[in-house]
C-alpha atoms as a PDB file:
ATOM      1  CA  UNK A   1     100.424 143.425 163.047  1.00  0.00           C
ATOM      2  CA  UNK A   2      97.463 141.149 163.196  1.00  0.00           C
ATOM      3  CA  UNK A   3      98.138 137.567 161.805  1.00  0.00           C
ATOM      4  CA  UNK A   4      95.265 134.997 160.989  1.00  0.00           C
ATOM      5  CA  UNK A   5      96.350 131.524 161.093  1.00  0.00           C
ATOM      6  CA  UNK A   6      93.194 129.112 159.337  1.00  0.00           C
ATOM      7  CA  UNK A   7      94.168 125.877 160.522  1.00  0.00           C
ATOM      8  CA  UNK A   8      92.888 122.276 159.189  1.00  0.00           C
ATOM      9  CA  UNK A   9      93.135 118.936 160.150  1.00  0.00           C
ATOM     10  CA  UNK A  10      96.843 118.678 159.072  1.00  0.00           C
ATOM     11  CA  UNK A  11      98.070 120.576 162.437  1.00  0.00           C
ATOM     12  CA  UNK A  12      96.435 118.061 164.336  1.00  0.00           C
ATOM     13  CA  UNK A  13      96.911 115.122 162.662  1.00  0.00           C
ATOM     14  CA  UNK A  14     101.057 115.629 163.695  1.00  0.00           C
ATOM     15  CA  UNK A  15      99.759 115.199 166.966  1.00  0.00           C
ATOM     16  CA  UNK A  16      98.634 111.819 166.231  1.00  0.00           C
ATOM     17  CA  UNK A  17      94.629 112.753 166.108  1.00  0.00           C
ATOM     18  CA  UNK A  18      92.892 110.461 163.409  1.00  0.00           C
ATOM     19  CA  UNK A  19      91.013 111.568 160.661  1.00  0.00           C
ATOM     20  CA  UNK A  20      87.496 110.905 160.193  1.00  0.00           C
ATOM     21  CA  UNK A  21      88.241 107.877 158.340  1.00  0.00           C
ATOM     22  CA  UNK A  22      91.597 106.618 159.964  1.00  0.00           C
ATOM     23  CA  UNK A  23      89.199 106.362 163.471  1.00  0.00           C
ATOM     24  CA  UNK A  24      86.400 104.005 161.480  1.00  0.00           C
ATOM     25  CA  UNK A  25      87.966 100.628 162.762  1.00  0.00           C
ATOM     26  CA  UNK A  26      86.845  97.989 165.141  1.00  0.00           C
ATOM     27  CA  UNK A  27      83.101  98.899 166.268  1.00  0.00           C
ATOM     28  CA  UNK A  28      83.138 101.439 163.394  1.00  0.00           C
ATOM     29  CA  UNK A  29      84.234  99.544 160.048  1.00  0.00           C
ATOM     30  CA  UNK A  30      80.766  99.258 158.444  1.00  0.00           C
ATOM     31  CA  UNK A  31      78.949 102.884 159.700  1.00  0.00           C
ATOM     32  CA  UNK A  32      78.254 104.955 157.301  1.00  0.00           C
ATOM     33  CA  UNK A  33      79.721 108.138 158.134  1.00  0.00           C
ATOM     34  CA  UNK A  34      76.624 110.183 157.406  1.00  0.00           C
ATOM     35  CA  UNK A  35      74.982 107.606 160.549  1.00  0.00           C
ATOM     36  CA  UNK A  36      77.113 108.974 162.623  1.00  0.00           C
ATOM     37  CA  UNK A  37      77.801 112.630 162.010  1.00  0.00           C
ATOM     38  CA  UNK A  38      74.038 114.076 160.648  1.00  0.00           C
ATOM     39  CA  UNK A  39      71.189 114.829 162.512  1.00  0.00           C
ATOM     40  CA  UNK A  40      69.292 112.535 160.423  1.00  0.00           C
ATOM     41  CA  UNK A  41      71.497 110.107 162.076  1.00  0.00           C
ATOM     42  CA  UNK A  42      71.069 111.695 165.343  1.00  0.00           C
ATOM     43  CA  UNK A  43      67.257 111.243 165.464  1.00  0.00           C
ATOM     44  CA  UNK A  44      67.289 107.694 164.344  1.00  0.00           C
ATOM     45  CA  UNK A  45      69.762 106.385 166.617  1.00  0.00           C
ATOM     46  CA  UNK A  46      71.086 108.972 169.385  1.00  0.00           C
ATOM     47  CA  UNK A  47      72.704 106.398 171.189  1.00  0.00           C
ATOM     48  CA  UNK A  48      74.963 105.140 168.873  1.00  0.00           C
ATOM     49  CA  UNK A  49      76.061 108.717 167.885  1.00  0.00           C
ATOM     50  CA  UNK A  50      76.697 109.559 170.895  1.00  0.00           C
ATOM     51  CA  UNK A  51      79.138 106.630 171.551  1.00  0.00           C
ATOM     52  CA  UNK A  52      80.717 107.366 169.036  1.00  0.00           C
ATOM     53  CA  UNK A  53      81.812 111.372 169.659  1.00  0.00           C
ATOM     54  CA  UNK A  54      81.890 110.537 173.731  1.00  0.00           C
ATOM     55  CA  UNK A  55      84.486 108.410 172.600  1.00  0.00           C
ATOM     56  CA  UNK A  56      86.623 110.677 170.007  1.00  0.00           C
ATOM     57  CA  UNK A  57      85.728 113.297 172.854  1.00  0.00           C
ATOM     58  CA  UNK A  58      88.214 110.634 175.262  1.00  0.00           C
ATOM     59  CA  UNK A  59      90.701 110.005 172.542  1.00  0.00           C
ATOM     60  CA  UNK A  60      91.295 113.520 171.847  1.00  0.00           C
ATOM     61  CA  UNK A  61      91.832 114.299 175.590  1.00  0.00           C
ATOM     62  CA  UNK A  62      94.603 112.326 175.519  1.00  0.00           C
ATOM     63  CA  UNK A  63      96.595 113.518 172.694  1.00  0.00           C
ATOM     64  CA  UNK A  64      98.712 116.734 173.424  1.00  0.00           C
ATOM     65  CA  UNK A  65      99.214 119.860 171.199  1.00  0.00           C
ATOM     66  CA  UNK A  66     102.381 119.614 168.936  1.00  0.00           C
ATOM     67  CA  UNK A  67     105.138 122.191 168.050  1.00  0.00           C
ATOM     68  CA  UNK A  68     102.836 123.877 165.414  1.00  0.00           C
ATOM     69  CA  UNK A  69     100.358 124.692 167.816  1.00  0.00           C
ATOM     70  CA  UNK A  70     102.858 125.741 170.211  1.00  0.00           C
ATOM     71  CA  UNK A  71     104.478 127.993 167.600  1.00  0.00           C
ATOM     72  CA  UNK A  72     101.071 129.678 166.611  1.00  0.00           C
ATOM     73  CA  UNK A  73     100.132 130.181 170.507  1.00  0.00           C
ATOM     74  CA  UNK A  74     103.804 132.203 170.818  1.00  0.00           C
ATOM     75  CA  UNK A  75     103.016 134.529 168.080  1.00  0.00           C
ATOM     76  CA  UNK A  76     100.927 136.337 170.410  1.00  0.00           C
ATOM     77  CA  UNK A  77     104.237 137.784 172.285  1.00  0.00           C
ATOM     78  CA  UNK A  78     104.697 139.562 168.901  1.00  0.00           C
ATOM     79  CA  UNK A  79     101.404 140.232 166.531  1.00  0.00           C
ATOM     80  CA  UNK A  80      97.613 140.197 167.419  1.00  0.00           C
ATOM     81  CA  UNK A  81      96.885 136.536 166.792  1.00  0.00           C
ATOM     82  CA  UNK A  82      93.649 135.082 165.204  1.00  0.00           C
ATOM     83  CA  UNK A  83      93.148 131.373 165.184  1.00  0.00           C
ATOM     84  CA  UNK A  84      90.489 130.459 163.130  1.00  0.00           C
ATOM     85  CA  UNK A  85      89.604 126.482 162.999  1.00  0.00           C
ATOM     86  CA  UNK A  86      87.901 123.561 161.197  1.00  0.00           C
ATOM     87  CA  UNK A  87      89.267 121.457 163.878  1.00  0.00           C
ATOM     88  CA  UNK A  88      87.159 120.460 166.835  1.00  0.00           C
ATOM     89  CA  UNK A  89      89.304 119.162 169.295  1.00  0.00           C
ATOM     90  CA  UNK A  90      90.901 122.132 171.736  1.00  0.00           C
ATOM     91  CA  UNK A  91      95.177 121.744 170.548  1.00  0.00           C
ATOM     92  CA  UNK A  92      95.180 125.473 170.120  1.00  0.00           C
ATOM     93  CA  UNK A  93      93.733 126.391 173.153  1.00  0.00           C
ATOM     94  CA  UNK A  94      95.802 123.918 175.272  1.00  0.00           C
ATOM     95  CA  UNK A  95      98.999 125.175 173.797  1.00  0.00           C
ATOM     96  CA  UNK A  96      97.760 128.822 174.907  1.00  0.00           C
ATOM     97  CA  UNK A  97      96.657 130.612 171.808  1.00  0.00           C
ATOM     98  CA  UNK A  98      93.993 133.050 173.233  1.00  0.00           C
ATOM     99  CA  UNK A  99      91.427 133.789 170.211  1.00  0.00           C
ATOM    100  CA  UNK A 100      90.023 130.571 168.760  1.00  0.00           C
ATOM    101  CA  UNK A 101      87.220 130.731 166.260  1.00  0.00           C
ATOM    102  CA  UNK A 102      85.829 126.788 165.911  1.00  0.00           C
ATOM    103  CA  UNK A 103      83.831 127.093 162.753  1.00  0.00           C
ATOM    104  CA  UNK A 104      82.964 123.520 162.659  1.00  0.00           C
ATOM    105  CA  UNK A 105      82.185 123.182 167.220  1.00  0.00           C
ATOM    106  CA  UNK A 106      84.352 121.350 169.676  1.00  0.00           C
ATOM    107  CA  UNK A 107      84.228 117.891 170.638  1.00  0.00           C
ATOM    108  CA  UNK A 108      85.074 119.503 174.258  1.00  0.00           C
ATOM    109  CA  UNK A 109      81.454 121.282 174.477  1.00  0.00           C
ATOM    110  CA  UNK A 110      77.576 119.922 174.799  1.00  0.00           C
ATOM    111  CA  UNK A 111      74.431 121.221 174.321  1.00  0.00           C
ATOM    112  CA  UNK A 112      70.900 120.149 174.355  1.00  0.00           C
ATOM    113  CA  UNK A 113      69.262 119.214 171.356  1.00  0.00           C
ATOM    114  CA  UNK A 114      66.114 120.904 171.775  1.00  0.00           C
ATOM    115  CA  UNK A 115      66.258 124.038 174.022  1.00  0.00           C
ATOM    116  CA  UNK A 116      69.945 124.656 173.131  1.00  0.00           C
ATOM    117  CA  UNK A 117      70.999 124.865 176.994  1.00  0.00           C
ATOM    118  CA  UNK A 118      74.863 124.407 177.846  1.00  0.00           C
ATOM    119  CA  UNK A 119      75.482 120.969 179.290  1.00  0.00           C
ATOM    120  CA  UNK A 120      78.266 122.047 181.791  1.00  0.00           C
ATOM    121  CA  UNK A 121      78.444 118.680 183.978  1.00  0.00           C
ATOM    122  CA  UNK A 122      81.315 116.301 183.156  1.00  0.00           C
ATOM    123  CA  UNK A 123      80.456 113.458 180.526  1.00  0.00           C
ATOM    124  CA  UNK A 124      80.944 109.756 181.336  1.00  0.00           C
ATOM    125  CA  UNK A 125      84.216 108.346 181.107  1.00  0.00           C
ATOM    126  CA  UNK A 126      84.686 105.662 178.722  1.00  0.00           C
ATOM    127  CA  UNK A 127      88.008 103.354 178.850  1.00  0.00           C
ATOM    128  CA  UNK A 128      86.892 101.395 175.995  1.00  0.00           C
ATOM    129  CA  UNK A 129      85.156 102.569 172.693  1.00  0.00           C
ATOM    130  CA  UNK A 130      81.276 100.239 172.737  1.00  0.00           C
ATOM    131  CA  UNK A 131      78.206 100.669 169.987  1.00  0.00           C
ATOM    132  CA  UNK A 132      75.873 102.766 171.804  1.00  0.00           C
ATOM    133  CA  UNK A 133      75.868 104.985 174.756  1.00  0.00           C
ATOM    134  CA  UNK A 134      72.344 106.784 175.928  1.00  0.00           C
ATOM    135  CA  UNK A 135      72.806 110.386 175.673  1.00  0.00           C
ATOM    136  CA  UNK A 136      71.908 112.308 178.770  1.00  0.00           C
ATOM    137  CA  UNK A 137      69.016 114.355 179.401  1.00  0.00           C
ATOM    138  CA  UNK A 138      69.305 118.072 180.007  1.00  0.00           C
ATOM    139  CA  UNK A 139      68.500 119.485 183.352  1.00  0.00           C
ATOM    140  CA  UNK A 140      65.946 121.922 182.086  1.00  0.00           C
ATOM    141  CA  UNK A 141      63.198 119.984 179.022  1.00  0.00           C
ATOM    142  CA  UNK A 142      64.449 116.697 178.977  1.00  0.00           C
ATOM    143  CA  UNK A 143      66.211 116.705 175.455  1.00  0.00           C
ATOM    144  CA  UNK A 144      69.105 114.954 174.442  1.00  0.00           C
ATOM    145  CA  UNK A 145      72.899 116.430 175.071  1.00  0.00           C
ATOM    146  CA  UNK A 146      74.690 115.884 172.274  1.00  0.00           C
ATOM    147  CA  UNK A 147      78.027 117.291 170.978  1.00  0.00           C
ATOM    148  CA  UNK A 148      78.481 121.109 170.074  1.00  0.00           C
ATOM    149  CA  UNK A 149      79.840 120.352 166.724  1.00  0.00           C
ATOM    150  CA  UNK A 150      78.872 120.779 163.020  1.00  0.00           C
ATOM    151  CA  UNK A 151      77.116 117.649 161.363  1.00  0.00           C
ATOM    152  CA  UNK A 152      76.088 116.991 157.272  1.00  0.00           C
ATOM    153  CA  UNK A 153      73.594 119.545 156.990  1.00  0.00           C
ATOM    154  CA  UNK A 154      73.769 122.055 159.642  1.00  0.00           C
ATOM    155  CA  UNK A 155      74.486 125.500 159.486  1.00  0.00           C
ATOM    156  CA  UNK A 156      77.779 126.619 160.798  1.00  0.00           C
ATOM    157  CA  UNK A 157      77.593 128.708 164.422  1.00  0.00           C
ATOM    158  CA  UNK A 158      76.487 132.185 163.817  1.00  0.00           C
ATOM    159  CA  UNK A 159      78.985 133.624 166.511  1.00  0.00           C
ATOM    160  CA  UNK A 160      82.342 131.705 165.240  1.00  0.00           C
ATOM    161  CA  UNK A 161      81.745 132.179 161.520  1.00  0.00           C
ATOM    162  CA  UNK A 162      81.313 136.293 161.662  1.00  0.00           C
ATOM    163  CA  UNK A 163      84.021 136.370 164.030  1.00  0.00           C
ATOM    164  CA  UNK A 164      86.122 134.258 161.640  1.00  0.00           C
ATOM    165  CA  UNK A 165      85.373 136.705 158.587  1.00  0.00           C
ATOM    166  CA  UNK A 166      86.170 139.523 160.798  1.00  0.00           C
ATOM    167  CA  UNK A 167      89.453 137.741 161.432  1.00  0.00           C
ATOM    168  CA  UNK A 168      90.049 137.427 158.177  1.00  0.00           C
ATOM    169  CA  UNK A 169      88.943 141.070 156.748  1.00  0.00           C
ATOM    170  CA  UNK A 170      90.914 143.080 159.358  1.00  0.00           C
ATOM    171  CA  UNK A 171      94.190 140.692 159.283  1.00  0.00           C
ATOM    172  CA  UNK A 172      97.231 141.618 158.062  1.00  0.00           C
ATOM    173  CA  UNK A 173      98.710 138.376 157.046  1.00  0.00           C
ATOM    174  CA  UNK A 174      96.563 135.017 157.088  1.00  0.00           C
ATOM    175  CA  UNK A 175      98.513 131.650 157.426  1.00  0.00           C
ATOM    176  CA  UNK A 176      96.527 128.871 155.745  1.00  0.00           C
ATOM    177  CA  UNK A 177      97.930 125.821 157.376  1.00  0.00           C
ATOM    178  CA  UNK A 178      96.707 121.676 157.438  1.00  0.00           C
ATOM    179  CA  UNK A 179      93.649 122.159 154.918  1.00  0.00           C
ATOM    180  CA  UNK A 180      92.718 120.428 152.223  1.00  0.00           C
ATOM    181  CA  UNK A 181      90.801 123.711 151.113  1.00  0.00           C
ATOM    182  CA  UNK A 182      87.656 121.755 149.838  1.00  0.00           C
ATOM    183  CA  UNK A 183      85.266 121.881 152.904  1.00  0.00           C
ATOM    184  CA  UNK A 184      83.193 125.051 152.119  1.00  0.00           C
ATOM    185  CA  UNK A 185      81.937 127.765 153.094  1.00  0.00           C
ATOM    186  CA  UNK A 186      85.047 127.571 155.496  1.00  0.00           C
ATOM    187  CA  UNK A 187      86.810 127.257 152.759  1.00  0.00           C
ATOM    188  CA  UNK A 188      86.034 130.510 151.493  1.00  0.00           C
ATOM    189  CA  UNK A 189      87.808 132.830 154.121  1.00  0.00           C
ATOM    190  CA  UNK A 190      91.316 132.285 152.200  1.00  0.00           C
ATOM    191  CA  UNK A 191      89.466 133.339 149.104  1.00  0.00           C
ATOM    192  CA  UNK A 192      88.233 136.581 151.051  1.00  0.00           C
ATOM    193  CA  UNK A 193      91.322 137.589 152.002  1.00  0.00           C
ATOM    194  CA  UNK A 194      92.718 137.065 148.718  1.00  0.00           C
ATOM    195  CA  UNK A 195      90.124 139.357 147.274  1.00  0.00           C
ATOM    196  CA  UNK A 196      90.781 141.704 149.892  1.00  0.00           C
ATOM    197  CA  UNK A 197      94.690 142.400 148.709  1.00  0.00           C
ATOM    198  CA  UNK A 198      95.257 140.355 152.438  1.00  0.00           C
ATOM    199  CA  UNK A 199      98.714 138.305 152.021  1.00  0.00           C
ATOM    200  CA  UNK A 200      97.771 134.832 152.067  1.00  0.00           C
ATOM    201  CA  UNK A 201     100.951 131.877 153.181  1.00  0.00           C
ATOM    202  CA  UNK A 202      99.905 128.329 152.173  1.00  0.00           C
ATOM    203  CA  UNK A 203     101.187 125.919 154.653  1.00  0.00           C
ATOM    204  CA  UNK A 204     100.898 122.138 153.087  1.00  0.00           C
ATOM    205  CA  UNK A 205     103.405 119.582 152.164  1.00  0.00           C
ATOM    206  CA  UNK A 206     100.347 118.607 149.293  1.00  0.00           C
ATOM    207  CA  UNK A 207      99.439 120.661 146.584  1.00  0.00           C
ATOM    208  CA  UNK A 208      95.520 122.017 147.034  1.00  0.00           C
ATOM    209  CA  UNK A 209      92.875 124.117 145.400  1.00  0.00           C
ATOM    210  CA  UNK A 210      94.732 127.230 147.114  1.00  0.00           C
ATOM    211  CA  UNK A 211      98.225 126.758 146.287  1.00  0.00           C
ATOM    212  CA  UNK A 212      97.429 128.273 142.493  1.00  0.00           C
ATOM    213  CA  UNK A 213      96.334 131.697 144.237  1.00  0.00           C
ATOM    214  CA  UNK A 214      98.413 131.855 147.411  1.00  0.00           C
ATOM    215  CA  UNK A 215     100.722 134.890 148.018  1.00  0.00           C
ATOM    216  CA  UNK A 216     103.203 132.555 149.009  1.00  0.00           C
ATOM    217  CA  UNK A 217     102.674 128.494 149.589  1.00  0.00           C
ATOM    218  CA  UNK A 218     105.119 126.421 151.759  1.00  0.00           C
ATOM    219  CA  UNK A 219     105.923 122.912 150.843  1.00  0.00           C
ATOM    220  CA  UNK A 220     106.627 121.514 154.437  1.00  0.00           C
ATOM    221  CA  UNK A 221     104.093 119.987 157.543  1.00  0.00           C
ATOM    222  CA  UNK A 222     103.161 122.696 159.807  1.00  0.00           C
ATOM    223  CA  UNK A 223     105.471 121.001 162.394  1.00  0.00           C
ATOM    224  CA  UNK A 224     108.782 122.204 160.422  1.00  0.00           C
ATOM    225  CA  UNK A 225     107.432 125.174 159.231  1.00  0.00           C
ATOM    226  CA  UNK A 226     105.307 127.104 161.868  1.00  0.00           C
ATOM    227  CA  UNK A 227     107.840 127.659 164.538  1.00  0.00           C
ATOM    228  CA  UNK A 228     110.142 129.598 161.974  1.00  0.00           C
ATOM    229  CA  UNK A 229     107.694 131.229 159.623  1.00  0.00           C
ATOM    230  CA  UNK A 230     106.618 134.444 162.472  1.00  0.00           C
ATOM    231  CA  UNK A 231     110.613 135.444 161.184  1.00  0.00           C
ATOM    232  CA  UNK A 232     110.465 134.658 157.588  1.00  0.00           C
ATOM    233  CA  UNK A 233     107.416 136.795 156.883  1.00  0.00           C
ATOM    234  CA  UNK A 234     109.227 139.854 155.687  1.00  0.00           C
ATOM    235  CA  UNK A 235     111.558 137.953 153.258  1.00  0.00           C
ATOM    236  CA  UNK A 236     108.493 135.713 152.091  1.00  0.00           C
ATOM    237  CA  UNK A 237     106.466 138.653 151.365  1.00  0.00           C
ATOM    238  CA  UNK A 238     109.328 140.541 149.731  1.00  0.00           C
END
């Protein structure tokens, strides 16, 4: 059985991660969060963008993955696990899941802006979060390293996002868990599977724009539901 679990920002936000908006305190407060996260923003002021995800980059490092990612990483001892992601930090990964699709990048990789080159060098540390940090160069044409993730504007990665609809066509089950449903075209890959006769479990203690269509939607925080829900499937299903 293949299973493909789309996971949100509501998996990792029982790890303690902060949203967007619950990390726009201190230095933050007044920045427009299209400064900070378009590349409009990036070519006016690298440095301050740059402070700003080097330092998200350091506060995610520190947080650890929680029982739902756990649970979705031991699936694997029983069904061909998919985990596609809007999340950029790296829970999944850490709490061994396998196949990871980030459709919106990773706060744990870099890349030049201009050639594109890998930046595989460690980034500064930084104890405290400050306004502006210059970006360093890359080795090969001088450019800027920024973050490998998805800002206002930008196309989603080529790679991730075909894998991800793969994911989705060929799964057996997908297990929509932590999202709001409203960020598209990620948003779409429930809908796909829907339209494909694919099973679809809603997991989300809120209702959302999927919850009308779902096969099946769980009222409950991935935390309490994930580690169970492998078992339930038959009897949810019918």
């Amino acid at each position: 059985m293949q299973v493909t679990v789309f996971s949100g920002a509501g998996i990792s936000a029982e790890s303690g991660v902060p949203t967007f908006r619950d990390t726009e305190t201190g230095l933050w407060a007044k920045v427009d969060p299209y400064e900070i996260s378009s590349s409009q923003g990036w070519r006016a002021h690298p440095e301050r963008v740059w402070a700003w995800y080097l330092w998200r980059h350091h506060m995610m490092k520190k947080v650890q993955p929680n029982d739902a990612h756990r649970a979705v990483a031991a699936w694997q001892d029983y069904a061909d696990v998919h985990v596609v992601t809007q999340n950029v930090d790296n829970l999944h990964e850490r709490a061994g899941s396998t196949t990871v699709y980030h459709v919106h990048g990773s706060l744990f990789e870099f890349h030049c802006d201009l050639c594109g080159s890998a930046f595989l060098d460690e980034v500064p540390t930084m104890p405290e979060p400050v306004e502006a940090v210059e970006p360093p160069p890359c080795f090969r044409c001088g450019g800027l390293i920024r973050p490998n993730v998805v800002w206002f504007g930008e196309a989603l990665p080529d790679a991730a996002w075909q894998r991800s609809v793969e994911a989705v066509i060929s799964a057996d089950v997908v297990v929509v868990v932590g999202t709001s449903s409203v960020v598209y075209p990620a948003a779409s890959l429930p809908e796909l599977a829907l339209a494909n006769g694919t099973p679809v479990i809603e997991v989300n203690p809120e209702p959302t724009p999927l919850s009308s269509t779902a096969t099946v939607t769980v009222r409950d925080t991935a935390v309490s539901a994930l580690p169970g829900l492998l078992q339930r499937l038959p009897a949810l299903l019918g």
